[in-house]
Protein backbone atom coordinates (compact mmCIF):
# COMPACT_ATOMS: atom_id res chain seq x y z
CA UNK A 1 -227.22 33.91 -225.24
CA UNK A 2 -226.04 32.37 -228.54
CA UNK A 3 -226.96 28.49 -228.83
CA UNK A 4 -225.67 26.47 -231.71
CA UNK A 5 -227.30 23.34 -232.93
CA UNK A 6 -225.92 20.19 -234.20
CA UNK A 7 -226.18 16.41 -234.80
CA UNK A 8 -224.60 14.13 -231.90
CA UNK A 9 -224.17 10.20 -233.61
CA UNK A 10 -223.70 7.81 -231.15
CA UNK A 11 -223.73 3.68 -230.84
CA UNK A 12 -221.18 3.34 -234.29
CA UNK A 13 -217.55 3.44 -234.80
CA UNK A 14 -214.54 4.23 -236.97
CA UNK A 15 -214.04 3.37 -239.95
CA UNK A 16 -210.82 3.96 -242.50
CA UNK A 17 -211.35 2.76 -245.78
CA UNK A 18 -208.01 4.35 -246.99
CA UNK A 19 -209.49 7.16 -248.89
CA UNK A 20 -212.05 8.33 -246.50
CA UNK A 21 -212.60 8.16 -242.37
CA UNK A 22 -216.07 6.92 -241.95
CA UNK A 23 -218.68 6.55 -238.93
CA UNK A 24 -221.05 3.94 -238.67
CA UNK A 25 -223.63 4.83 -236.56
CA UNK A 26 -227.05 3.40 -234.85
CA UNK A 27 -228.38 6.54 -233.02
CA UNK A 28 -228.76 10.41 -233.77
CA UNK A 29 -229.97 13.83 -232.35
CA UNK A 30 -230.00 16.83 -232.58
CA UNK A 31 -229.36 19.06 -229.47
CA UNK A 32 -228.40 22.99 -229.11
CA UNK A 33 -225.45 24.24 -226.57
CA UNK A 34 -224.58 27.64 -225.54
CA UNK A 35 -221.66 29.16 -227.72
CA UNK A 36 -219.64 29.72 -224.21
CA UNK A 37 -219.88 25.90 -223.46
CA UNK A 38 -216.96 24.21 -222.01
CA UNK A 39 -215.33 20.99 -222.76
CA UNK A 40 -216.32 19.87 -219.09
CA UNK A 41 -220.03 20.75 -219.69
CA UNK A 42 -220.38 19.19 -222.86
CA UNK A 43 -218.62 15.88 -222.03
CA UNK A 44 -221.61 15.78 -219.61
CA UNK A 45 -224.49 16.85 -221.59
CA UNK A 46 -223.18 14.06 -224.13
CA UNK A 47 -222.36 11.57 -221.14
CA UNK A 48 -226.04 11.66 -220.31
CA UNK A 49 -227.77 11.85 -223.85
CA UNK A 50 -225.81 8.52 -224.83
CA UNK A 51 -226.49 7.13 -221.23
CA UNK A 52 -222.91 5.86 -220.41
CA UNK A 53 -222.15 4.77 -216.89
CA UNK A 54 -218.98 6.44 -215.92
CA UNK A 55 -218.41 3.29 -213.65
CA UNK A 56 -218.57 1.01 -217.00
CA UNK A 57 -217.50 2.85 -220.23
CA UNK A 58 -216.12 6.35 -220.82
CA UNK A 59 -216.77 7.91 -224.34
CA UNK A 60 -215.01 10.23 -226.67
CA UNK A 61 -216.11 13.17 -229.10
CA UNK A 62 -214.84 13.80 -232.47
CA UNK A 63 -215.54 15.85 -235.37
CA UNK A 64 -214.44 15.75 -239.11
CA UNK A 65 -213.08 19.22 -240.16
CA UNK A 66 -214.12 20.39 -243.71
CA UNK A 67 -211.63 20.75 -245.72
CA UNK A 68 -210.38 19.74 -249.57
CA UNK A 69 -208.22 17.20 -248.01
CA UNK A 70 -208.30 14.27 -246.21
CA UNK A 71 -207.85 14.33 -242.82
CA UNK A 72 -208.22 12.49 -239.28
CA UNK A 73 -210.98 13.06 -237.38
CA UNK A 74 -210.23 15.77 -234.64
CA UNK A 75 -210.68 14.66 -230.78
CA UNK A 76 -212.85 16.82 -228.64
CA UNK A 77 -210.58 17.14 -225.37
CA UNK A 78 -210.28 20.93 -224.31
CA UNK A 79 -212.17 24.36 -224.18
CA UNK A 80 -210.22 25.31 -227.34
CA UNK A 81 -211.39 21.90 -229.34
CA UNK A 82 -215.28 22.72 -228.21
CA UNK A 83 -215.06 26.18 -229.38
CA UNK A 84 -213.49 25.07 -232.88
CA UNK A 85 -216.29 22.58 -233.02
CA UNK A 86 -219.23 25.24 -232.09
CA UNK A 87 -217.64 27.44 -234.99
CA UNK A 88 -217.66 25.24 -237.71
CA UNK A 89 -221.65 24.80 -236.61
CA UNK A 90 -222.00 28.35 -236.82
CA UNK A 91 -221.93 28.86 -240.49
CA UNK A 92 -224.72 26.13 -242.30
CA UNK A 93 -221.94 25.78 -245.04
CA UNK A 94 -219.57 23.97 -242.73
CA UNK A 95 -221.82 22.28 -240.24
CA UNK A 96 -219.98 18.89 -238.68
CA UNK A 97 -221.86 15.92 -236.77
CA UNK A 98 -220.30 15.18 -233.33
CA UNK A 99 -219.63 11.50 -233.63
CA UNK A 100 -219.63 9.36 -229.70
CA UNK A 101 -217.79 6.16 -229.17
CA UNK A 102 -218.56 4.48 -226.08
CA UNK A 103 -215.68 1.78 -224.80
CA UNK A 104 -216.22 -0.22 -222.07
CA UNK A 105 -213.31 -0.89 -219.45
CA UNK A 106 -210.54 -3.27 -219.50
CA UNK A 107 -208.11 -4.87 -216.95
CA UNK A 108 -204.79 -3.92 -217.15
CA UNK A 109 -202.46 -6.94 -217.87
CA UNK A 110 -199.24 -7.04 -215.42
CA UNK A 111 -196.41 -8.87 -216.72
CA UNK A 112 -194.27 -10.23 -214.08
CA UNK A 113 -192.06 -11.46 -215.93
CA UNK A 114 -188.37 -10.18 -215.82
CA UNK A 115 -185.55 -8.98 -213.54
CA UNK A 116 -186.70 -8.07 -209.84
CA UNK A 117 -190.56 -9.19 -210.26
CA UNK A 118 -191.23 -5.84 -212.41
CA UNK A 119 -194.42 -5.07 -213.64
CA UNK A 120 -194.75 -4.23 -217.40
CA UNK A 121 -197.95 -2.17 -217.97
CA UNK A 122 -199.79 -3.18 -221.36
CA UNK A 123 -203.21 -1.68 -222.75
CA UNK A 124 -204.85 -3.74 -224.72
CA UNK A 125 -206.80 -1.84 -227.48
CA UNK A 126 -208.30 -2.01 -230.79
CA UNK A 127 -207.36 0.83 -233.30
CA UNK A 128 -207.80 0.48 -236.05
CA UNK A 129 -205.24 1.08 -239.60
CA UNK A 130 -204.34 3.58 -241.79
CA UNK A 131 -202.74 3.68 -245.04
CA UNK A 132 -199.36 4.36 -243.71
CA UNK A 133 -200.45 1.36 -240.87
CA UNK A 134 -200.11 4.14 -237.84
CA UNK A 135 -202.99 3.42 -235.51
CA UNK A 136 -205.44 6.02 -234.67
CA UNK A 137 -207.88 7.08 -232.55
CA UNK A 138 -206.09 6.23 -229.27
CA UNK A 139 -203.30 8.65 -230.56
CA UNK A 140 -204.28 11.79 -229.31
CA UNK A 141 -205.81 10.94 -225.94
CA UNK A 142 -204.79 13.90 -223.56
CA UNK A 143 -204.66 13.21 -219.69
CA UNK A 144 -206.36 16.42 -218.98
CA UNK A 145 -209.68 13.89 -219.15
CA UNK A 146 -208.89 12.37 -215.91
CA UNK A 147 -209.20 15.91 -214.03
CA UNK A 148 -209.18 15.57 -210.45
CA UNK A 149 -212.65 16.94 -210.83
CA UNK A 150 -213.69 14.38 -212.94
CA UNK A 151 -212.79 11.49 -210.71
CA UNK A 152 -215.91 9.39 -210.21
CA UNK A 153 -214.15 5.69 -211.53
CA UNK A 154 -213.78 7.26 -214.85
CA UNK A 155 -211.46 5.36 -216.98
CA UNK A 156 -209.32 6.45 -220.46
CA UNK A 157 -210.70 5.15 -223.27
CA UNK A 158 -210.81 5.17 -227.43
CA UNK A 159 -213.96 6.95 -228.61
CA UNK A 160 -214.53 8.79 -232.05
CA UNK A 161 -216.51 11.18 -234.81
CA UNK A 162 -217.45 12.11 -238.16
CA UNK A 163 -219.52 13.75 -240.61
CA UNK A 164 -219.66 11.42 -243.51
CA UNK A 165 -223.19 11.91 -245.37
CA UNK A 166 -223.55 8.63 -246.05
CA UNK A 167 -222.90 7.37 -242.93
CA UNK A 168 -224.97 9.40 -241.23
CA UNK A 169 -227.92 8.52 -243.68
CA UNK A 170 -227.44 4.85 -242.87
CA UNK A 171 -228.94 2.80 -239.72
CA UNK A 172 -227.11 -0.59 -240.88
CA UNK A 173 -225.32 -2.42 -238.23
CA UNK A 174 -221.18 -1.45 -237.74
CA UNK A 175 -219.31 -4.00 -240.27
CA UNK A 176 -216.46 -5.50 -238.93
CA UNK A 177 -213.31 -3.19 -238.32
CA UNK A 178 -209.60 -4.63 -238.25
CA UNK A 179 -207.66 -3.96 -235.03
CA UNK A 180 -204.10 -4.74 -233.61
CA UNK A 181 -203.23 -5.53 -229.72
CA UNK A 182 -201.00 -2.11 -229.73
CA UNK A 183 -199.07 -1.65 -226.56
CA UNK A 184 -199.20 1.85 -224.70
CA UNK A 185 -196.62 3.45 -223.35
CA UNK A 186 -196.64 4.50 -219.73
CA UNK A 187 -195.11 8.35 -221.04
CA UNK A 188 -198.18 8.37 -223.33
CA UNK A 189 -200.63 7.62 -220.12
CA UNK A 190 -203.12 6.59 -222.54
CA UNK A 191 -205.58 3.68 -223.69
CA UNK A 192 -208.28 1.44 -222.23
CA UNK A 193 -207.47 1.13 -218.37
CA UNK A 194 -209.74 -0.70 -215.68
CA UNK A 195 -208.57 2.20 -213.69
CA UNK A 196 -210.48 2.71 -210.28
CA UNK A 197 -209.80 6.15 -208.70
CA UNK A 198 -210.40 6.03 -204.91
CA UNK A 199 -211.75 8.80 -203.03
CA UNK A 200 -211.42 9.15 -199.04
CA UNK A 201 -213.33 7.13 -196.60
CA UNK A 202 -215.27 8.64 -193.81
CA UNK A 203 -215.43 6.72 -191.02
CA UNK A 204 -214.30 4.20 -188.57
CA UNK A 205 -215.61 1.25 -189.56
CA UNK A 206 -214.80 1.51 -193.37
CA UNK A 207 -211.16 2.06 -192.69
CA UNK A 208 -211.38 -1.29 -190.45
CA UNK A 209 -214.17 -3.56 -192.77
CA UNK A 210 -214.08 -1.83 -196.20
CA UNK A 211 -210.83 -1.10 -197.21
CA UNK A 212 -209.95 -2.02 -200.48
CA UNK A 213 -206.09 -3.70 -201.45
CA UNK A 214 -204.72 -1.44 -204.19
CA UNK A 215 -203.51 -3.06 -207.55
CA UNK A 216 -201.08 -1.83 -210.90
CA UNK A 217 -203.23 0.54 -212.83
CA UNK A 218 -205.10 1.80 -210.18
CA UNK A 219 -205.41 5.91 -210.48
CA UNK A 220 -205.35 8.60 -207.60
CA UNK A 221 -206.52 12.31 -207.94
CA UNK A 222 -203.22 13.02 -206.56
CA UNK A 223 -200.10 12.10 -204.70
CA UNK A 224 -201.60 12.74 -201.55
CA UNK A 225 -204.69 10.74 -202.15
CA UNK A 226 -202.63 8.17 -202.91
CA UNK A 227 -200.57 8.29 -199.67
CA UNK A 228 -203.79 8.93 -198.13
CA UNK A 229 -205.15 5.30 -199.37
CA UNK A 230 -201.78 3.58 -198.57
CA UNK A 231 -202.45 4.66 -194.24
CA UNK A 232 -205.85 3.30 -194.80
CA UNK A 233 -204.35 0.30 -196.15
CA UNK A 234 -201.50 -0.37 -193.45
CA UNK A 235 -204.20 0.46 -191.05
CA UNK A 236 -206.27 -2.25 -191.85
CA UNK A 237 -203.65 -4.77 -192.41
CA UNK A 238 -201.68 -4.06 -189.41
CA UNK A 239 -198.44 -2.93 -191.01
CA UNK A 240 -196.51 -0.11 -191.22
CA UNK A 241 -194.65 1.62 -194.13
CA UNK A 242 -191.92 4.34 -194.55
CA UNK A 243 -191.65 6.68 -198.23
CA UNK A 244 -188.56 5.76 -199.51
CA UNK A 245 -188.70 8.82 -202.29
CA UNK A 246 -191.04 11.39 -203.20
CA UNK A 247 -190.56 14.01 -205.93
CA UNK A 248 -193.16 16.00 -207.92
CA UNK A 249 -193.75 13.23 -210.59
CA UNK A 250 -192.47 10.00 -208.31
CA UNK A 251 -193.98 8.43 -205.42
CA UNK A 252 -191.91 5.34 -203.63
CA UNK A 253 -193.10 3.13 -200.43
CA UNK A 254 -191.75 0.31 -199.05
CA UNK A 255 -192.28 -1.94 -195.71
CA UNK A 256 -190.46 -0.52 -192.60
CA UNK A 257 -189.12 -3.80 -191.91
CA UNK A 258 -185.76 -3.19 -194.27
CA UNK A 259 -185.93 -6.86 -195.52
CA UNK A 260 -189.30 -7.20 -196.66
CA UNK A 261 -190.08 -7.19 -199.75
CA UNK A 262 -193.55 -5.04 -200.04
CA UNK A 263 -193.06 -2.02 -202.16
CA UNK A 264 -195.53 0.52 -204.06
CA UNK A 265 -193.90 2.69 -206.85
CA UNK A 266 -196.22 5.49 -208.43
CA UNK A 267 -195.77 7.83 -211.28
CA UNK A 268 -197.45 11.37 -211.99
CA UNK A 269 -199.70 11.26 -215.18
CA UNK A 270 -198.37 13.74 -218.13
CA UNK A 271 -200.75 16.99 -217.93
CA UNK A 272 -202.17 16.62 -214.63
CA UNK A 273 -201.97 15.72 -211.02
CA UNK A 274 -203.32 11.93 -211.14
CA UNK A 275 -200.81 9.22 -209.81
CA UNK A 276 -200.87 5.91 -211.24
CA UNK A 277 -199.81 2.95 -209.66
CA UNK A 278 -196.78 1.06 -211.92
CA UNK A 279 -195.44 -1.58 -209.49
CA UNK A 280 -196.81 -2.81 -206.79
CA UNK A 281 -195.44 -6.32 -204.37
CA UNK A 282 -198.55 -6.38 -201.78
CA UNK A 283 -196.99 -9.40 -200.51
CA UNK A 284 -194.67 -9.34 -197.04
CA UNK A 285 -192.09 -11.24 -196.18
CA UNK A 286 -191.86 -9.70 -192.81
CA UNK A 287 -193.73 -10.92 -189.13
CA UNK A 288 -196.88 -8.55 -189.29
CA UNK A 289 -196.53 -9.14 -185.46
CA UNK A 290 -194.13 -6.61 -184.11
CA UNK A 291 -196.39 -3.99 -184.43
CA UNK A 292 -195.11 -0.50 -182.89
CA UNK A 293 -196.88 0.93 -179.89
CA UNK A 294 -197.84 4.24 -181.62
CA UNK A 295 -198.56 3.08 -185.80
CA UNK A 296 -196.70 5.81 -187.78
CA UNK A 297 -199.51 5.58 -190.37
CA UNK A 298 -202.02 6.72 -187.85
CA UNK A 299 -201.88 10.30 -188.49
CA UNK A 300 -204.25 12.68 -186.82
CA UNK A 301 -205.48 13.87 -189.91
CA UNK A 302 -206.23 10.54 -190.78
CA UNK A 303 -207.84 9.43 -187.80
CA UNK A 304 -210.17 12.81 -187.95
CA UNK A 305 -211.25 11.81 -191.20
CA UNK A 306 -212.47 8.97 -189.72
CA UNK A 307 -214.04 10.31 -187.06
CA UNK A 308 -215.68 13.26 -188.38
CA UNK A 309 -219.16 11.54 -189.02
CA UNK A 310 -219.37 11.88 -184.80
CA UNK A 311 -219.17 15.92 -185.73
CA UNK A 312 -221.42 16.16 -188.49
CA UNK A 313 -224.41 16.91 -185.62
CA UNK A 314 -224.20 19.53 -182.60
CA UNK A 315 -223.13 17.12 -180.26
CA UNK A 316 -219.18 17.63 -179.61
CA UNK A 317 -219.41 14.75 -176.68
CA UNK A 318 -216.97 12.54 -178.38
CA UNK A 319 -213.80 12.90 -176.54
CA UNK A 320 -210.41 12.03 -177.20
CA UNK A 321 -210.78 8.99 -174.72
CA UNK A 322 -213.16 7.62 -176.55
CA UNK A 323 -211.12 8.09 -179.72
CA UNK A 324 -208.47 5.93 -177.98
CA UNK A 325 -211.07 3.89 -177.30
CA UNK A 326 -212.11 3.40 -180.46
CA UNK A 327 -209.44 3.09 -182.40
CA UNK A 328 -207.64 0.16 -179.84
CA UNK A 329 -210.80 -1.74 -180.25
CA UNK A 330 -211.37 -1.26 -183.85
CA UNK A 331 -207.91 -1.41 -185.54
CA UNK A 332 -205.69 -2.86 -182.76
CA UNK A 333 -203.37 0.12 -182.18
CA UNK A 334 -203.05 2.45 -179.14
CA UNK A 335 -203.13 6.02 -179.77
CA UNK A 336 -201.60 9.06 -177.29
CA UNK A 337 -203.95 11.60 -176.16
CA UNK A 338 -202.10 14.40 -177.55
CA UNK A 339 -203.02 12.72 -181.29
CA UNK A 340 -206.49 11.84 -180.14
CA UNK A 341 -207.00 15.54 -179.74
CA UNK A 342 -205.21 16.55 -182.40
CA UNK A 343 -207.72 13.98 -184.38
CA UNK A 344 -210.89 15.56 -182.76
CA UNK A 345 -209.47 19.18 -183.99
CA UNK A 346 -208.94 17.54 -187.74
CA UNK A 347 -212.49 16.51 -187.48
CA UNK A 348 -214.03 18.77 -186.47
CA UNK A 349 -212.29 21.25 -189.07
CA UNK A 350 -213.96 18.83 -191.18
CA UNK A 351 -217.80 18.52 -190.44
CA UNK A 352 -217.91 21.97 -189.36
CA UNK A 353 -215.61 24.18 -191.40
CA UNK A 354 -212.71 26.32 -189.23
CA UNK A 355 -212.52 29.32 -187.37
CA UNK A 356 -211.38 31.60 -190.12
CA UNK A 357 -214.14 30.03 -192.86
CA UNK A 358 -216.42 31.03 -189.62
CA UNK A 359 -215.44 34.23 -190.07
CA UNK A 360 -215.87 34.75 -193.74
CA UNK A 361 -219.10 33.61 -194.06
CA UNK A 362 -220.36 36.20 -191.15
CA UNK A 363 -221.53 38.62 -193.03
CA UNK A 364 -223.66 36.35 -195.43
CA UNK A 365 -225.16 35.12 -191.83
CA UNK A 366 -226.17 38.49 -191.22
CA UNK A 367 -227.80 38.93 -194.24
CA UNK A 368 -229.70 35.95 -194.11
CA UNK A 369 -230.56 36.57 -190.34
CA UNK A 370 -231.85 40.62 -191.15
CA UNK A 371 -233.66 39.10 -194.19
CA UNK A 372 -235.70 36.06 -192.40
CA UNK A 373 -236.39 37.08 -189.35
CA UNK A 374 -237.81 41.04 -190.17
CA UNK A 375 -236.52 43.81 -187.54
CA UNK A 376 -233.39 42.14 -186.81
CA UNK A 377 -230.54 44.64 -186.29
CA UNK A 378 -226.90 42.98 -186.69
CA UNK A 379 -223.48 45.09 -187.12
CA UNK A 380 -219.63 44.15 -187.64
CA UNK A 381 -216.68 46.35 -187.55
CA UNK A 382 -213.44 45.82 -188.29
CA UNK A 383 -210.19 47.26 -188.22
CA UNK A 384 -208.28 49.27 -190.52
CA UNK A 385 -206.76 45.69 -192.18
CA UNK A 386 -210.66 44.70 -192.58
CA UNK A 387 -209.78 42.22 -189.71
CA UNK A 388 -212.84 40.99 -187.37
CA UNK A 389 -212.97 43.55 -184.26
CA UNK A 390 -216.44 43.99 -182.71
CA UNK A 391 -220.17 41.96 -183.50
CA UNK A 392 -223.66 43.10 -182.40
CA UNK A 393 -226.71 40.84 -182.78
CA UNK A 394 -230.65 41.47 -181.91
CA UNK A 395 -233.40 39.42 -182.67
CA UNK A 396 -236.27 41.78 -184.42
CA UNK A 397 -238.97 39.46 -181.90
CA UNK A 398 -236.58 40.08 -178.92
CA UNK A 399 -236.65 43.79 -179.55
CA UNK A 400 -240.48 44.36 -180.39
CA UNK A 401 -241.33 42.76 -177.29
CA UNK A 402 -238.77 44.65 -174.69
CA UNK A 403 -240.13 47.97 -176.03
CA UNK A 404 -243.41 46.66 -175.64
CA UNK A 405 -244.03 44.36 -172.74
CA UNK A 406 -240.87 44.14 -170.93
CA UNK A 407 -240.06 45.72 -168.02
CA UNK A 408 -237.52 48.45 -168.16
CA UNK A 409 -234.49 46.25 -166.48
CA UNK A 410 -231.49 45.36 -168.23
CA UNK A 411 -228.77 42.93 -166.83
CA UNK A 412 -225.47 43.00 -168.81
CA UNK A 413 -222.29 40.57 -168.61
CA UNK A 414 -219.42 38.76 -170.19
CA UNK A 415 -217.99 35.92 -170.49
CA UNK A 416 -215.13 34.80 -172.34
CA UNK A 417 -215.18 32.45 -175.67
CA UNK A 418 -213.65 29.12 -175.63
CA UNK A 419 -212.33 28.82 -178.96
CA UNK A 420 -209.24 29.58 -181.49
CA UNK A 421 -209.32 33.31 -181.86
CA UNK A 422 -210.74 33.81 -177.72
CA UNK A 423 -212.65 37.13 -177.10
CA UNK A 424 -215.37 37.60 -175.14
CA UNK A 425 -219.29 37.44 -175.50
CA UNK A 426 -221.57 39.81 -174.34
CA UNK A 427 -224.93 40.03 -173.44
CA UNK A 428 -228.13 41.78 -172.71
CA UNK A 429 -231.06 40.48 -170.97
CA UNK A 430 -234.53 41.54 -169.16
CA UNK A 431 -237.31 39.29 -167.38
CA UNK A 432 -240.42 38.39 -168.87
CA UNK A 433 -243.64 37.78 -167.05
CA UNK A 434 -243.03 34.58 -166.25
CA UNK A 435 -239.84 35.75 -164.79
CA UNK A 436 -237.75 33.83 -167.53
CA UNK A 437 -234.63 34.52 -168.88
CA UNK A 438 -235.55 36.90 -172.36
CA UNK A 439 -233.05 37.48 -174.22
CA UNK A 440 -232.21 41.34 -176.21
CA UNK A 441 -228.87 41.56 -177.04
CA UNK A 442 -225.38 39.83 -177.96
CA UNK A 443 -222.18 41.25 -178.74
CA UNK A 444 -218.75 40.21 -179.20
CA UNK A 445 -215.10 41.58 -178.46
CA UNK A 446 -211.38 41.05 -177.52
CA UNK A 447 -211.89 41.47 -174.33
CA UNK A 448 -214.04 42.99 -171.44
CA UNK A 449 -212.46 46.55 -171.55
CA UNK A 450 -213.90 50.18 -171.62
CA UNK A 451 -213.50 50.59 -175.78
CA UNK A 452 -215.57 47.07 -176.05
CA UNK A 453 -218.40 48.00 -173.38
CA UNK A 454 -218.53 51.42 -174.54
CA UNK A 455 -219.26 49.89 -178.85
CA UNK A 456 -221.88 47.61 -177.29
CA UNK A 457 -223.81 50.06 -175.06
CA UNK A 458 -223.60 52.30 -177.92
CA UNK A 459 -225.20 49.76 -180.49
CA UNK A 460 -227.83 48.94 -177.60
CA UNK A 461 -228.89 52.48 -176.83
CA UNK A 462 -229.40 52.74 -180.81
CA UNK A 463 -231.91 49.51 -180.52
CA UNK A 464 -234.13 50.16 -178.11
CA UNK A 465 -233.55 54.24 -177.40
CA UNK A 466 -234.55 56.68 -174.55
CA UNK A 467 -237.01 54.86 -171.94
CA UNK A 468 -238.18 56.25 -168.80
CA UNK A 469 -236.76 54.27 -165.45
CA UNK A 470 -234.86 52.27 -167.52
CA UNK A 471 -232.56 50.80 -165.13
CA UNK A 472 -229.04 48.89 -165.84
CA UNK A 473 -227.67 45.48 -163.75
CA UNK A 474 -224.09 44.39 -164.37
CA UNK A 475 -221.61 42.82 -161.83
């Protein structure tokens, strides 16, 4: 595979003289990617050669392209930009330094001021002039680098690049750089933001002890993760909410007391699925009191992500009882039993993966059993539609030892599966010496009928073969 080398400065920043853009820099090196990188991979490589704690500072790449005139430096944000980059570091005629700046978070500043207590979002940042007095460097920011696979409390910020020969032959210290406050538009979703981008919880006891309040600024993966926080929110503070309006790009919530004047408005980020909180009243002018038998926040997919830690092990002993339980003693609210199952179902979903991943990921068992465990024999068929029809299953131990030290008696049975898809499971089994249960066979089917018996018997003769005084139980 093709690698391309070039020089990463890091620890300067911009500077615009008026005839030239110019990086001041502390720190170099030289490192060599694959030419199929990706923008995602090489935002990390970088992220971890310049040490920057995603929870404290974000960074940003650019490059200055050669050419006769002068021009910005260009802002590393997609596949497309990387690849540009890698090419002009193909050819040693052309090569370009990838210059780092490293920001560290700000707070957003709300400005209540104004008609109806409305919040005015404003970014405080420091770009920096050129000749015709436009700010740059914060420009060109694109939201695609809050990803929803790049949320780990990763904020927006200003970062930068360049090539300059002389800057990258000096090791002075950064002179001082004019800036301007500039104020960011919300439509531009852009500049420094103290931005923290909450994930789920997973249990109980963090919904109840560790919740978190939400502020303006804050930043969700998505709408749902947003309305996902909000339930853990009312949860904890023992009110309830109702969604006023919800479109693709607008997410409204106010206090189901009509009077009160709580309220959360939210507003999709330009390029990707990331909500960010605009206005937000967190205070109620309502009686927190009245609280409703059955809390319409209390979902049971929210409740089974509490709950799902009590999965995670073998044990499925955790009832919905004790999810009523639970819940009345840890969040004050009283749950119906149809919901507290419905809970236990989202959990275990969760901690255990459903019926139909089960499924899927069969054959990949069987493979994996055949491959440890030597003289294992496993088979599936399906149906014409490639849907799951019949299993077969024997350990290679189990069947070495019937042919060789077993007696020749075989009880069979069935028994049906408790589960989403039913069926039944069958099974074959002999006596050892100790007159213990020994297990030879397994099989599963729809149902206990002649076509099912007749596929297992037939994949069990095939096992163990023709034996003398072989002799068959079954009810």
């Amino acid at each position: 595979m093709d690698k391309v080398r070039f020089v990463v400065l890091y620890g300067g920043e911009w500077i615009n003289s008026g005839e030239k853009f110019k990086y001041q820099y502390e720190m170099s090196k030289i490192i060599s990617v694959s030419r199929e990188t990706s923008y995602e991979s090489l935002h990390g490589i970088i992220s971890r050669l310049v040490e920057a704690n995603p929870n404290e500072c974000s960074i940003k790449m650019k490059f200055i392209f050669n050419s006769p005139e002068v021009l910005a430096p260009f802002e590393v944000v997609t596949d497309d930009d990387v690849q540009v980059f890698l090419c002009e570091n193909s050819d040693v005629n052309t090569r370009t330094s990838l210059c780092v700046t490293i920001e560290r978070k700000r707070r957003i500043i709300p400005n209540t001021e104004g008609p109806d207590n409305e919040f005015i979002n404003e970014d405080i940042a420091d770009v920096f002039e050129s000749d015709n007095g436009n700010g740059i460097g914060l420009d060109n920011i694109h939201e695609s680098l809050l990803s929803p696979n790049d949320f780990q409390n990763v904020d927006v910020f200003s970062i930068g690049v360049d090539n300059n020969d002389e800057a990258r032959n000096s090791r002075q210290s950064t002179s001082e750089v004019p800036s301007r406050r500039s104020r960011v538009t919300s439509s531009q979703g852009i500049g420094v933001k103290s931005s923290t981008i909450h994930g789920s919880y997973t249990s109980l006891e963090s919904v109840v002890n560790n919740v978190k309040e939400v502020g303006v600024g804050d930043l969700f993966p998505s709408k749902e993760e947003l309305h996902f926080k909000m339930q853990f929110l009312s949860i904890a503070n023992h009110f309830q909410f109702k969604v006023k309006k919800s479109t693709k790009t607008l997410l409204v919530m106010s206090c189901i007391v009509e009077d009160c004047k709580w309220r959360v408005r939210a507003t999709k980020l330009k390029d990707c699925e990331s909500f960010r909180v605009r206005k937000y009243s967190p205070d109620h002018t309502c009686s927190l009191d009245a609280l409703h038998f059955d809390h319409r926040q209390a979902s049971s997919k929210l409740i089974g992500h509490c709950i799902k830690s009590k999965f995670e092990g073998t044990s499925q002993s955790y009832r919905p009882n004790d999810i009523i339980e639970d819940m009345k003693k840890q969040c004050g609210m009283t749950l119906g039993y149809n919901k507290a199952w419905r809970a236990r179902e989202v959990a275990m979903g969760l901690a255990r993966g459903s019926p139909d991943d089960s499924f899927t990921i069969l054959p990949s068992y069987c493979h994996m059993l055949e491959m440890k465990n030597p003289g294992t024999v496993t088979f599936i068929d399906t149906d014409a539609l490639n849907r799951f029809k019949y299993f077969f299953m024997a350990l290679g131990p189990s069947i070495e030892g019937f042919k060789s030290c077993i007696r020749p008696v075989v009880a069979v049975d069935g028994t049906f599966l408790k589960c989403k898809h039913q069926g039944t499971l069958f099974i074959a089994i002999s006596l050892d010496g100790n007159n213990q249960v020994y297990p030879l066979a397994f099989g599963i089917g729809d149902s206990e009928n002649d076509q099912s018996w007749h596929w297992f018997f037939t994949k069990l003769y095939g096992l163990i073969g023709e034996i003398d005084d072989l002799v068959f139980i079954s009810d």
